[in-house]
N, C-alpha and C. Protein backbone atom coordinates (compact mmCIF):
# COMPACT_ATOMS: atom_id res chain seq x y z
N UNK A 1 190.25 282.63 173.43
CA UNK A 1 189.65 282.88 174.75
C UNK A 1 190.69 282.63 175.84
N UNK A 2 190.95 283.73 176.81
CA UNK A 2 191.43 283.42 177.92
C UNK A 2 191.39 282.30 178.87
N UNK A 3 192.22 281.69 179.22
CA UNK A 3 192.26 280.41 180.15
C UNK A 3 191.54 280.96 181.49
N UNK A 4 190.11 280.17 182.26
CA UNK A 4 190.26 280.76 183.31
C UNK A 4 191.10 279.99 184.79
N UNK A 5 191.30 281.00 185.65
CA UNK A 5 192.18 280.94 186.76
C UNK A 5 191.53 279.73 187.50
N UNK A 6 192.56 279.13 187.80
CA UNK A 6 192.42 277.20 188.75
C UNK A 6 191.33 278.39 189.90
N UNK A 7 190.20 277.65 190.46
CA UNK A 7 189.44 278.18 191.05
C UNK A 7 189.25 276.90 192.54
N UNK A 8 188.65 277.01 193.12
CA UNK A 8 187.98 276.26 194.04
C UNK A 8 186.67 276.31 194.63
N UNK A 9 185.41 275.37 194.86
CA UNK A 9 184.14 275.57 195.28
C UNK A 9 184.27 275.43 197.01
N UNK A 10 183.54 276.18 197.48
CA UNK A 10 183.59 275.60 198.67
C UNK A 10 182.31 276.15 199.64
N UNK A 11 181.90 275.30 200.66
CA UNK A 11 180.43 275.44 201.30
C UNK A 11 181.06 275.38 202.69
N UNK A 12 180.27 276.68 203.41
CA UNK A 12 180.24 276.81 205.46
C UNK A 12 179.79 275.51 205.30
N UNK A 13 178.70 274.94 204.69
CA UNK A 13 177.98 273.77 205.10
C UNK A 13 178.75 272.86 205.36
N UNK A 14 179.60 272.39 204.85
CA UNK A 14 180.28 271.37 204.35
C UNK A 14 181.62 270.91 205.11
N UNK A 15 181.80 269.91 206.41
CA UNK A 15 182.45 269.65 206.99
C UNK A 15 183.83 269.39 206.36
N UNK A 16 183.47 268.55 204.85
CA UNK A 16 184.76 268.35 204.00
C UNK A 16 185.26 269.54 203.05
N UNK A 17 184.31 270.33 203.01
CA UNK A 17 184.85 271.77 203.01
C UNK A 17 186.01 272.57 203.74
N UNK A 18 185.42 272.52 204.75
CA UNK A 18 185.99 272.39 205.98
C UNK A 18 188.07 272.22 206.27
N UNK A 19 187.44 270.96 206.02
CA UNK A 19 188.90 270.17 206.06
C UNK A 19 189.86 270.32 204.63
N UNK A 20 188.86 270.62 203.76
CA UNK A 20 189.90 270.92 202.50
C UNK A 20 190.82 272.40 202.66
N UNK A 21 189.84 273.44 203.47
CA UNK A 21 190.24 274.45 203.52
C UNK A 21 191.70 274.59 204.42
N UNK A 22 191.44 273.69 205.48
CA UNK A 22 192.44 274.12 206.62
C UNK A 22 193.44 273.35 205.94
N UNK A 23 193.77 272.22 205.16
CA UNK A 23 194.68 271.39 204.19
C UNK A 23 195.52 272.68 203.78
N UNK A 24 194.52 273.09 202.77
CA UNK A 24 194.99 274.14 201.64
C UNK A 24 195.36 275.23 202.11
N UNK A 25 195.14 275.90 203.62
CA UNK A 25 196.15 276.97 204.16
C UNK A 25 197.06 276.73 204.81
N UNK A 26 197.24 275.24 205.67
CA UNK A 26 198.26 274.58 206.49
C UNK A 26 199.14 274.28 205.15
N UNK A 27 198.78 273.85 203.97
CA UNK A 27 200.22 272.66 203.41
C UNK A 27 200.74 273.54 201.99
N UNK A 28 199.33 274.10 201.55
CA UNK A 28 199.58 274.65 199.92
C UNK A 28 199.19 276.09 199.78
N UNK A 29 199.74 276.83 201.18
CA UNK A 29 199.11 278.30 200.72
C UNK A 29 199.71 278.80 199.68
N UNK A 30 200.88 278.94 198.72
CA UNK A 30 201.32 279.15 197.78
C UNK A 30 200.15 279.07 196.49
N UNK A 31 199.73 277.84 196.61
CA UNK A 31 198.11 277.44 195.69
C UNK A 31 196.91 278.37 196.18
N UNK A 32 196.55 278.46 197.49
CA UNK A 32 195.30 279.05 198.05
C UNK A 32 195.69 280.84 197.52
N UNK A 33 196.71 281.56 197.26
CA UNK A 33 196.96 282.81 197.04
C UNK A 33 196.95 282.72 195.37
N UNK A 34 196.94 281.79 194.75
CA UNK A 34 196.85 282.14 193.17
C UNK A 34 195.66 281.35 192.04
N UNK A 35 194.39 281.52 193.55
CA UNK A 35 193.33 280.52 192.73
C UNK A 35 192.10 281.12 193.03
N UNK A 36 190.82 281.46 192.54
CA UNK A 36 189.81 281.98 193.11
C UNK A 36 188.94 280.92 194.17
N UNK A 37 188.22 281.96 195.01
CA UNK A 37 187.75 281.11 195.83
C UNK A 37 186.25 281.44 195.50
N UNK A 38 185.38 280.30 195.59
CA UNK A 38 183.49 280.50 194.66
C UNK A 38 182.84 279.66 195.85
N UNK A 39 182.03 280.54 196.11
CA UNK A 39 181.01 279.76 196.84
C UNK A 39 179.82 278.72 196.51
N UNK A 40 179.61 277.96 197.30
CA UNK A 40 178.62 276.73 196.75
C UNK A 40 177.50 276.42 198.42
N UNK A 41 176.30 277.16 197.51
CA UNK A 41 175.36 276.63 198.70
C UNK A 41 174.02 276.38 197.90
N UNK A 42 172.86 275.81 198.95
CA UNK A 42 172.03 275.44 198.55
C UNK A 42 171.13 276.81 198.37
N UNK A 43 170.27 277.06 197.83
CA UNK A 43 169.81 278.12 197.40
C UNK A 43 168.18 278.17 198.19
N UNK A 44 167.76 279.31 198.49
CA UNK A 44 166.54 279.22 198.91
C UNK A 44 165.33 279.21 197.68
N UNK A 45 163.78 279.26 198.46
CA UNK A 45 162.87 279.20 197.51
C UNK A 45 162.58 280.72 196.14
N UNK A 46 163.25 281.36 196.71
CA UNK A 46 163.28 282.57 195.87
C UNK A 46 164.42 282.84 195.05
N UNK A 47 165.32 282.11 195.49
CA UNK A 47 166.63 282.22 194.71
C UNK A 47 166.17 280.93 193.82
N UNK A 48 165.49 279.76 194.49
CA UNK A 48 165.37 279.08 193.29
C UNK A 48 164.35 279.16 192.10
N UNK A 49 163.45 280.23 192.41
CA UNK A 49 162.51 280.87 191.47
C UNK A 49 163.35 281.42 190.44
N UNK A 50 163.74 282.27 190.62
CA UNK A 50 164.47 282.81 189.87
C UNK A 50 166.04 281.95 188.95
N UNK A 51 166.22 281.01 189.65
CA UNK A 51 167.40 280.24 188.68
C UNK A 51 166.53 278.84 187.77
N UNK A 52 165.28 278.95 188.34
CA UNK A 52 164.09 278.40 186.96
C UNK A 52 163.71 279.18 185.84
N UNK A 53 163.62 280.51 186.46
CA UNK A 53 162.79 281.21 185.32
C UNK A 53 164.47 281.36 184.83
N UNK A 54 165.62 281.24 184.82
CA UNK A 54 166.62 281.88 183.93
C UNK A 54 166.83 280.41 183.28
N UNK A 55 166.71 279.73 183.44
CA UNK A 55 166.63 278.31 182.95
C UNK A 55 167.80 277.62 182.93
N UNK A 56 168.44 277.85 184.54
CA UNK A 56 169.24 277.15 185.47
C UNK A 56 168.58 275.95 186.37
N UNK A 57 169.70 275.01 186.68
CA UNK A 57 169.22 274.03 187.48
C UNK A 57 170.63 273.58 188.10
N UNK A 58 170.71 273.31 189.32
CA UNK A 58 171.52 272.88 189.82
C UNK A 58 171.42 271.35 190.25
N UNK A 59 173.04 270.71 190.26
CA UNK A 59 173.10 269.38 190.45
C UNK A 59 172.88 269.07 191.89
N UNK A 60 171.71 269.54 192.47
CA UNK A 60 171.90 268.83 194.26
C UNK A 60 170.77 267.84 194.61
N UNK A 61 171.26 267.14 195.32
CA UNK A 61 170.39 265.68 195.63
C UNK A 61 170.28 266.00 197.17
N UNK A 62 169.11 266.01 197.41
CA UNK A 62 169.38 265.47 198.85
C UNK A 62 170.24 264.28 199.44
N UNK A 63 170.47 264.66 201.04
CA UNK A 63 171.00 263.39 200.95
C UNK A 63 170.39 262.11 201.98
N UNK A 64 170.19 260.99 201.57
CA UNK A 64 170.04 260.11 202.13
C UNK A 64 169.86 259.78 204.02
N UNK A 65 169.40 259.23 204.49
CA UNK A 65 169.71 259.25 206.49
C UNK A 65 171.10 258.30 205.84
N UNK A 66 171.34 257.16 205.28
CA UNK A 66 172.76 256.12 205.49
C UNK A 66 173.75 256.79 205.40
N UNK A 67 173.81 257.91 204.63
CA UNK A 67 174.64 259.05 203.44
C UNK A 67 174.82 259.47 204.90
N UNK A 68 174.13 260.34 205.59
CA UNK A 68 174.05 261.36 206.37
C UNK A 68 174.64 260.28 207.76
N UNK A 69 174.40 258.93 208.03
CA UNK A 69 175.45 258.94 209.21
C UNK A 69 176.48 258.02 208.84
N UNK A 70 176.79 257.86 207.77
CA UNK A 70 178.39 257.34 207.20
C UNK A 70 179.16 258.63 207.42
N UNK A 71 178.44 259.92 206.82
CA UNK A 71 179.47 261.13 206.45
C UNK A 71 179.46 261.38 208.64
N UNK A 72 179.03 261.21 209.13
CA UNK A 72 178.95 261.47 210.50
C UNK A 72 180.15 260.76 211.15
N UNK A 73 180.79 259.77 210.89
CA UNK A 73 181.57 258.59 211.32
C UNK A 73 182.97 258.64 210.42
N UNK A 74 182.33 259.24 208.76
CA UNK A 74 183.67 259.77 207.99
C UNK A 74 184.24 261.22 208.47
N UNK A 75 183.48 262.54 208.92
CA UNK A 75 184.11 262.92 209.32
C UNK A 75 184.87 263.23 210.52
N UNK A 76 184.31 262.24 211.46
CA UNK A 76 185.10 262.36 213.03
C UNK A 76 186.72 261.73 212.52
N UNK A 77 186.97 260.66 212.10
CA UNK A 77 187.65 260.11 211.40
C UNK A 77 188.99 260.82 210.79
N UNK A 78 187.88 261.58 209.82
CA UNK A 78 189.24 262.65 208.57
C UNK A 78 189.56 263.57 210.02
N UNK A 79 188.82 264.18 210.67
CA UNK A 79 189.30 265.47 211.94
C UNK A 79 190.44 264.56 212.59
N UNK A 80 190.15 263.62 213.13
CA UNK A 80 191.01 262.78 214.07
C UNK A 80 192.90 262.76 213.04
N UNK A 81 192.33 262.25 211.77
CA UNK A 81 193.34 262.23 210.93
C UNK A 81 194.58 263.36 211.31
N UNK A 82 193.93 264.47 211.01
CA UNK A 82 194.60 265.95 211.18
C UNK A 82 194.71 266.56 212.20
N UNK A 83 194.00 265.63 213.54
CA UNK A 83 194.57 266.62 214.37
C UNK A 83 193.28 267.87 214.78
N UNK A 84 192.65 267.87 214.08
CA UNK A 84 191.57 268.93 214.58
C UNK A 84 190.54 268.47 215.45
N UNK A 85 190.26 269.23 215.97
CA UNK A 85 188.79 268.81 217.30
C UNK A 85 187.67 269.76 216.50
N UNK A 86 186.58 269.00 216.25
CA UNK A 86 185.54 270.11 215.83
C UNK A 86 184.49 269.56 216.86
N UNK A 87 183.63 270.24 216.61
CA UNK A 87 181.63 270.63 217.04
C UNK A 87 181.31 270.58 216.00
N UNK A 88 180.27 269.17 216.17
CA UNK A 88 179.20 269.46 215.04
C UNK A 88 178.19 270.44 215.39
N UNK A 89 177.56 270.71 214.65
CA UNK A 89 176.85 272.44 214.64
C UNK A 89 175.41 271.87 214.48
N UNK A 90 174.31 272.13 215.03
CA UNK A 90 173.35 271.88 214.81
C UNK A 90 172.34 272.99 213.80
N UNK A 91 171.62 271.94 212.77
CA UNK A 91 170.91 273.65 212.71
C UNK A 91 169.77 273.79 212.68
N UNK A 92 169.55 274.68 213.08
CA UNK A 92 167.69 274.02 213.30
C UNK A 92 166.76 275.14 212.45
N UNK A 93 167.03 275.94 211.63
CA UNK A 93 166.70 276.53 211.01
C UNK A 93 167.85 276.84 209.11
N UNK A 94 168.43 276.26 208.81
CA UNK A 94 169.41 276.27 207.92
C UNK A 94 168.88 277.69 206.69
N UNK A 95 169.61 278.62 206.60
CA UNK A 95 169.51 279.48 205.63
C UNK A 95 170.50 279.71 205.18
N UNK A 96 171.54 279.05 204.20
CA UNK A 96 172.68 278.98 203.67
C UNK A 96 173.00 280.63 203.14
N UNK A 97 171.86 281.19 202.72
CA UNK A 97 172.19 282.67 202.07
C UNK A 97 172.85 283.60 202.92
N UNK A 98 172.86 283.29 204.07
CA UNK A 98 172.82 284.37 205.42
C UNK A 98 174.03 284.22 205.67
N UNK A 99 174.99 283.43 205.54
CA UNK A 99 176.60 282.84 205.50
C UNK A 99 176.84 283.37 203.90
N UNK A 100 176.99 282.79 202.97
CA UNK A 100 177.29 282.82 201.90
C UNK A 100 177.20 284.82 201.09
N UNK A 101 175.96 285.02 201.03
CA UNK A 101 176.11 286.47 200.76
C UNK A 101 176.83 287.17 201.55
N UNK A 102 177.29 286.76 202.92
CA UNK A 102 177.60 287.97 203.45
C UNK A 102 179.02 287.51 203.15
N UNK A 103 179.88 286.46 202.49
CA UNK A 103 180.85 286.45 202.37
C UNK A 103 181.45 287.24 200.77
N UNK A 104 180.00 286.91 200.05
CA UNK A 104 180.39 287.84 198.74
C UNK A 104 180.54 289.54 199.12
N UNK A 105 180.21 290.16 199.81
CA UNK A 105 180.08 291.45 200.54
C UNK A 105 181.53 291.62 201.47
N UNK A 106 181.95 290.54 202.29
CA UNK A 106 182.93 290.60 202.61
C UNK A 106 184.58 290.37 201.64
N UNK A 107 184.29 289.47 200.53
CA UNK A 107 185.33 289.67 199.86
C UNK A 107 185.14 290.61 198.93
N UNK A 108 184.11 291.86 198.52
CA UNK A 108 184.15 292.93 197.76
C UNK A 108 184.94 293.53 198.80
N UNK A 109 185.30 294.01 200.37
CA UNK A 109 185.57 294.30 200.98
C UNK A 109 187.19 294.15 201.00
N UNK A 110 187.53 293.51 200.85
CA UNK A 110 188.54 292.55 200.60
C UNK A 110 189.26 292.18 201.68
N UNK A 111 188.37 291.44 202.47
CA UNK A 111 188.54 290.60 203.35
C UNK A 111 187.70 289.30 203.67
N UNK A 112 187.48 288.50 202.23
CA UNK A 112 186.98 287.21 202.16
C UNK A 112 187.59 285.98 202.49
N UNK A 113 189.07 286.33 202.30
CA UNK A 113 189.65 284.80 203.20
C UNK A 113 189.57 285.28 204.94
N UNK A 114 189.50 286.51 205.21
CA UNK A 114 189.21 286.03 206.99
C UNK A 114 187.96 285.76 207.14
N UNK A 115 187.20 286.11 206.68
CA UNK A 115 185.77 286.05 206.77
C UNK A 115 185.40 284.57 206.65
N UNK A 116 185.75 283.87 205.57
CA UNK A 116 185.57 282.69 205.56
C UNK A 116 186.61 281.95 206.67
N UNK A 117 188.04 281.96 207.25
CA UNK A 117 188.07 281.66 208.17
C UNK A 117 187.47 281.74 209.34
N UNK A 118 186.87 282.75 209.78
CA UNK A 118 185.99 283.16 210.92
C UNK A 118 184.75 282.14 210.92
N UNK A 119 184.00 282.14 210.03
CA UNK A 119 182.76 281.56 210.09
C UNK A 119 183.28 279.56 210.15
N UNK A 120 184.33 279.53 209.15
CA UNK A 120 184.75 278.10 209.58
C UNK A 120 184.92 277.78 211.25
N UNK A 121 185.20 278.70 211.65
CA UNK A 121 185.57 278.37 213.24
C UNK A 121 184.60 278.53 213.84
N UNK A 122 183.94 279.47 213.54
CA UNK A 122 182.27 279.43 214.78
C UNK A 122 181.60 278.33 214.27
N UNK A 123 181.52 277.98 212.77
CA UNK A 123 180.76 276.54 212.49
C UNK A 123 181.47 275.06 212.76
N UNK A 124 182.63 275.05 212.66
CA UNK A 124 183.20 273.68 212.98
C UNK A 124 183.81 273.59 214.13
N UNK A 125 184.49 274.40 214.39
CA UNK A 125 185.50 274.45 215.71
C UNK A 125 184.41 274.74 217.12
N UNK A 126 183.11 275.76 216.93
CA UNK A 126 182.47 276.31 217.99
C UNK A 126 181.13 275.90 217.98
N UNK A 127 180.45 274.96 216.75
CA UNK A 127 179.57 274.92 217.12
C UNK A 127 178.07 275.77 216.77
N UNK A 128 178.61 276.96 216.31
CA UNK A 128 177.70 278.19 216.19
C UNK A 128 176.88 278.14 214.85
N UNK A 129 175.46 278.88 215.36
CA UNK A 129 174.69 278.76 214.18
C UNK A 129 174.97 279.87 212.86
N UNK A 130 175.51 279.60 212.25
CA UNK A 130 175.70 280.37 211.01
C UNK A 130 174.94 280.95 210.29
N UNK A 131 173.55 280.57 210.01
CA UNK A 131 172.22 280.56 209.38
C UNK A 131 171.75 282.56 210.54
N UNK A 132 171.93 282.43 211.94
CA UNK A 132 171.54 283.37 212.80
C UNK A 132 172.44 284.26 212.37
N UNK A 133 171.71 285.67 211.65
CA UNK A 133 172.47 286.00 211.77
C UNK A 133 173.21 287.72 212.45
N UNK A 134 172.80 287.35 214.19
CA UNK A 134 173.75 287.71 215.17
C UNK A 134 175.25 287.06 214.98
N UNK A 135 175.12 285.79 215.08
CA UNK A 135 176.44 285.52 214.90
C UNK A 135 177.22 285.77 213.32
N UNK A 136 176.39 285.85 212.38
CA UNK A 136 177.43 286.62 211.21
C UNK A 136 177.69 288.50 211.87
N UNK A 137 176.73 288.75 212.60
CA UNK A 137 177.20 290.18 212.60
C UNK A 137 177.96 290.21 213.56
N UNK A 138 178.53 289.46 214.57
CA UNK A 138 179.40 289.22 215.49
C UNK A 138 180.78 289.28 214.84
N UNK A 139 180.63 288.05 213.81
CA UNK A 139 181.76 287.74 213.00
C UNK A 139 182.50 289.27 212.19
N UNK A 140 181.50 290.08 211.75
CA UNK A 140 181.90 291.13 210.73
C UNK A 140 182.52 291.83 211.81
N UNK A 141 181.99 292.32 212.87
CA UNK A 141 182.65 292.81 213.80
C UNK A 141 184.17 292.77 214.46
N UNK A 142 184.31 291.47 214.93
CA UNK A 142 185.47 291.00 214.48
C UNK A 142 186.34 291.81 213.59
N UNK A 143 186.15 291.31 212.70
CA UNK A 143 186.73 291.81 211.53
C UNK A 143 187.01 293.27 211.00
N UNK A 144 186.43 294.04 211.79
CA UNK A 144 186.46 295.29 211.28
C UNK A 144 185.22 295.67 210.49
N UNK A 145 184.38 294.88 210.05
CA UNK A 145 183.49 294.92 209.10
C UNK A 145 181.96 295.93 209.79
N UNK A 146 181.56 296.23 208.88
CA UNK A 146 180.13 296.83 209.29
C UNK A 146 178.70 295.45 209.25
N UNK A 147 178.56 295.30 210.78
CA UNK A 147 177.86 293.99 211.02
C UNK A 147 176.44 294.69 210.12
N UNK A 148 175.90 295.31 210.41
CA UNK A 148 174.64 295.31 209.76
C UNK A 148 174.76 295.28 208.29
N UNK A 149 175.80 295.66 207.37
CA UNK A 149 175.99 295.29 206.19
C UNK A 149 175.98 293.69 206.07
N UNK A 150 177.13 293.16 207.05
CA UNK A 150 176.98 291.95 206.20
C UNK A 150 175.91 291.03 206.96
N UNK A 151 175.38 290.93 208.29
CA UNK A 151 174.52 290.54 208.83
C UNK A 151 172.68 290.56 207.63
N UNK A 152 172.72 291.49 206.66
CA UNK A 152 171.60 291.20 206.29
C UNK A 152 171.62 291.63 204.55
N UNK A 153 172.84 290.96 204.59
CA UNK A 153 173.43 290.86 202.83
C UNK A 153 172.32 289.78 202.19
N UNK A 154 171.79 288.66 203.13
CA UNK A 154 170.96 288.17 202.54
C UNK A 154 169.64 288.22 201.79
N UNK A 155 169.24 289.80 202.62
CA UNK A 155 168.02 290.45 202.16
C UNK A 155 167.79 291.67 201.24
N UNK A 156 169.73 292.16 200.50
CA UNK A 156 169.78 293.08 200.16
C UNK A 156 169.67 292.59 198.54
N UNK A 157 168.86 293.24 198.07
CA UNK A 157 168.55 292.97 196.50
C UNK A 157 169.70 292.89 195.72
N UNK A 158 170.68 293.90 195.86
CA UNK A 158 171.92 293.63 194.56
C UNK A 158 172.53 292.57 195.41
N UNK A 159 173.39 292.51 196.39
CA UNK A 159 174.06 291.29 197.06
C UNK A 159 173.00 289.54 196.31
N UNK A 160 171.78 289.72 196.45
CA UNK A 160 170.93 288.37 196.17
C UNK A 160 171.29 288.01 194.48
N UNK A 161 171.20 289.33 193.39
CA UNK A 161 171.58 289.27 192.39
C UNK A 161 172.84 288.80 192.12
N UNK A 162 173.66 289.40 192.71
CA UNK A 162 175.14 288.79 192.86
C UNK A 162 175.19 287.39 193.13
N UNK A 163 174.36 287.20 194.05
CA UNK A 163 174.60 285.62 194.60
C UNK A 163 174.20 284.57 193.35
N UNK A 164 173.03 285.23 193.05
CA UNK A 164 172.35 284.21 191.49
C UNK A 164 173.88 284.29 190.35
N UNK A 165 174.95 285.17 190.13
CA UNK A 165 175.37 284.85 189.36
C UNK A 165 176.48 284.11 189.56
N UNK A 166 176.67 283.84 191.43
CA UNK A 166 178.03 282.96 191.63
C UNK A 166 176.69 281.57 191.41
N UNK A 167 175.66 281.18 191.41
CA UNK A 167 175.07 280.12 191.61
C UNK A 167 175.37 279.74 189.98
N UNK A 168 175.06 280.57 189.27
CA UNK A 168 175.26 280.17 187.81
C UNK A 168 176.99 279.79 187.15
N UNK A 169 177.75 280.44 187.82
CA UNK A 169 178.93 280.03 187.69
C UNK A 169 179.23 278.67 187.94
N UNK A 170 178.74 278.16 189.27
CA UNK A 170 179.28 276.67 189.55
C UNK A 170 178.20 275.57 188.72
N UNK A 171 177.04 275.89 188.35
CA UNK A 171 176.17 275.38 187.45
C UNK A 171 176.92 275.26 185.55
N UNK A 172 177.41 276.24 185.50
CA UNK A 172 178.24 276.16 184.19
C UNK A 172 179.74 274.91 184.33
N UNK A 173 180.11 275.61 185.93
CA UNK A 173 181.34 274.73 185.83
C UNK A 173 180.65 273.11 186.02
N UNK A 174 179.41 273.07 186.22
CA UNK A 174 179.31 271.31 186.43
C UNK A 174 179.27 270.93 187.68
N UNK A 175 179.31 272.31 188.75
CA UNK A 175 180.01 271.72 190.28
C UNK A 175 178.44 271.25 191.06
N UNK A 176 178.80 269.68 191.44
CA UNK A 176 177.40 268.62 191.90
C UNK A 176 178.06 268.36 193.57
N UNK A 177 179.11 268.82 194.11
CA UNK A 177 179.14 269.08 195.72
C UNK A 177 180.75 269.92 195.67
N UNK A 178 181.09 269.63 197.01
CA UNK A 178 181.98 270.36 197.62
C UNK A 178 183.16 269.33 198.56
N UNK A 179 184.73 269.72 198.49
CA UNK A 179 185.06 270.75 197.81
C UNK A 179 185.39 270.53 196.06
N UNK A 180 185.38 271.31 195.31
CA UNK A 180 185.28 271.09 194.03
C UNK A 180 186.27 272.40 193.45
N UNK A 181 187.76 271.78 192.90
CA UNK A 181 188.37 272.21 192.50
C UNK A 181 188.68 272.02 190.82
N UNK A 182 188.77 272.93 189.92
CA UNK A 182 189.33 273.00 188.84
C UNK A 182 190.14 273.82 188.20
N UNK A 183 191.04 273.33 187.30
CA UNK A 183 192.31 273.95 186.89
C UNK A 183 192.15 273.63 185.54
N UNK A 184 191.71 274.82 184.70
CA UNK A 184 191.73 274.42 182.81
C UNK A 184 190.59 273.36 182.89
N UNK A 185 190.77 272.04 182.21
CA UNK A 185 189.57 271.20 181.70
C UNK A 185 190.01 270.19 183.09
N UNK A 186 190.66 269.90 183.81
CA UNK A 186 190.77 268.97 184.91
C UNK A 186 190.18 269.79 186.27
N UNK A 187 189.08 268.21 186.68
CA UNK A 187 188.34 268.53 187.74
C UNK A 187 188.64 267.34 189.05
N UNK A 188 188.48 268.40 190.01
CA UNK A 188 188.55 267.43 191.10
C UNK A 188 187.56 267.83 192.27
N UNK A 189 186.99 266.43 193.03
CA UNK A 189 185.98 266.87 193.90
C UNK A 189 186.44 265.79 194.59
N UNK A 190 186.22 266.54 196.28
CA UNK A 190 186.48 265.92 197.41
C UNK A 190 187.71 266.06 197.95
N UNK A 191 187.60 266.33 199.30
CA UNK A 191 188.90 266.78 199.97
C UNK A 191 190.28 265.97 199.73
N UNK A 192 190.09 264.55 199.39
CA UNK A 192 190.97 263.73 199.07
C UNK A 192 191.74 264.12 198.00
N UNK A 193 191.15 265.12 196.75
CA UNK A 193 191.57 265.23 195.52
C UNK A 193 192.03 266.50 195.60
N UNK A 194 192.62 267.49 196.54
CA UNK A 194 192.93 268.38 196.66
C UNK A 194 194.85 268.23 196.35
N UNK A 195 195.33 267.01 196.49
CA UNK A 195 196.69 267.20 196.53
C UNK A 195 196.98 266.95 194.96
N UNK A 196 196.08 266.17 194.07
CA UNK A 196 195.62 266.21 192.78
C UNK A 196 195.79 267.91 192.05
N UNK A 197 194.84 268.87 192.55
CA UNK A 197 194.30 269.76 192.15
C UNK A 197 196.03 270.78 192.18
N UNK A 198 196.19 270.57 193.71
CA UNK A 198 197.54 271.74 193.93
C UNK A 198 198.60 270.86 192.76
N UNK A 199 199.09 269.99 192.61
CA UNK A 199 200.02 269.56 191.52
C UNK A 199 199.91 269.80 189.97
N UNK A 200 198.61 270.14 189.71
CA UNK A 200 198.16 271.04 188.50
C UNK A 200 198.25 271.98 188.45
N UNK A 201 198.21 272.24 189.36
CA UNK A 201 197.88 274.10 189.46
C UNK A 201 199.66 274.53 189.60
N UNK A 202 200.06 274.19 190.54
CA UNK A 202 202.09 274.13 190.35
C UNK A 202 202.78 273.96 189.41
N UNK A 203 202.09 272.62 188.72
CA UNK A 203 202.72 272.32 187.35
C UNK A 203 202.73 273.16 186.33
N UNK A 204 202.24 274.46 186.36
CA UNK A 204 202.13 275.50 185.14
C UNK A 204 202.70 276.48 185.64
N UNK A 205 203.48 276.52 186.97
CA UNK A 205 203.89 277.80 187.80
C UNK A 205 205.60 277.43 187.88
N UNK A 206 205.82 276.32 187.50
CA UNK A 206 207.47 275.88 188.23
C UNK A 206 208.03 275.93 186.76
C-alpha cells in the first residue's frame, strides 16, 4: 500500500488554526506546498444523521466555559507572540458548513489556499461572520470565483456528499481537534507541534 502524503487538519473555527496556518506560510512554505490540506469542522444535524446511519462518530467534546476563557487569554497571548492583531469574531448563529464546503468547491477550483487565506482574514483579522453567507460570497468574488456557487455549496447535495467524505477521512485519521498534522504513523496536534510535524515531513525530502 502506498504511503499517504504528510497532510494537515485545519478549522475557520479555530483561532489556533489560525495561527498554525500563518506559522506554516510565514516560516515552512516549502512544507505547506508538499502536504494536503483537510478540513475539520463540526458537522450539522443532517450531516450528523447521516455519519450515524454510516456508522461514523466523531471525536468532539464540547467545550467547557473554564476551557473557553483560558483559550480566550491563550490566544491573545500566542497573537501577541507573533506579532499579529486579530478580532475575535462573534457568532451568533455558527454554521461551520457554509465556510468549509465552500472551501471544498473552491479548492476543486483550484484556488483553496486563497480561499482559505481570505476567510482567515475576514474571521480573525476582521472580525466577520463566516457562517453568513454574503460574506463567503463576497470572499469568492474576490477571488475570481462564482459567489453564488460557493456562497450556497452548503445546500448543494453533491458538495454535502463530498463534505461527509472529508468528515470520514479525519474520523479514520483519529483527528479529536485542530491543528492536527500527520506524516506516515507520526501525529501531531496543536499549533505548538507544528515545528515537530515540518521536521518529519523534511526529513524524507533532504
Amino acid at each position: 500500500m502506498a504511503r499517504r502524503r504528510p497532510r494537515w487538519y485545519f478549522s475557520f473555527r479555530s483561532p489556533y488554526s489560525w495561527m498554525a496556518y500563518r506559522d506554516l506560510m510565514a516560516h515552512h512554505r516549502d512544507v505547506a506546498e508538499r502536504i494536503d490540506w483537510l478540513p475539520f469542522w463540526e458537522p450539522d444535524a443532517e450531516a450528523n444523521g447521516h455519519l450515524e446511519q454510516a456508522g461514523i462518530s466523531l471525536p468532539y467534546v464540547a467545550m467547557s466555559r473554564e476551557k473557553h476563557l483560558y483559550i480566550l487569554q491563550d490566544v491573545r497571548r500566542l497573537a501577541r507572540d507573533r506579532g499579529l492583531e486579530m478580532v475575535w469574531p462573534v457568532d451568533r448563529r455558527p454554521r461551520w458548513e457554509v465556510s468549509h464546503l465552500a472551501y471544498l468547491v473552491a479548492d476543486e477550483l483550484g484556488h483553496g489556499q486563497e480561499f482559505i487565506a481570505a476567510v482567515y482574514r475576514a474571521r480573525w483579522e476582521e472580525g466577520q461572520d463566516i457562517s453568513d453567507p454574503a460574506v463567503i460570497a463576497y470572499i469568492a468574488e474576490q477571488l475570481g470565483l462564482d459567489p453564488v456557487r460557493l456562497s450556497t455549496a452548503c445546500d448543494d447535495p453533491a458538495v454535502r456528499e463530498h463534505g461527509l467524505g472529508a468528515l470520514n477521512s479525519l474520523s479514520r485519521d483519529g483527528v479529536f481537534g485542530v491543528p492536527f498534522f500527520i506524516d506516515g504513523y507520526e501525529k501531531f496536534w496543536g499549533v505548538d507541534r507544528l515545528p515537530g510535524f515540518v521536521a518529519s515531513v523534511r526529513s524524507r525530502t533532504t
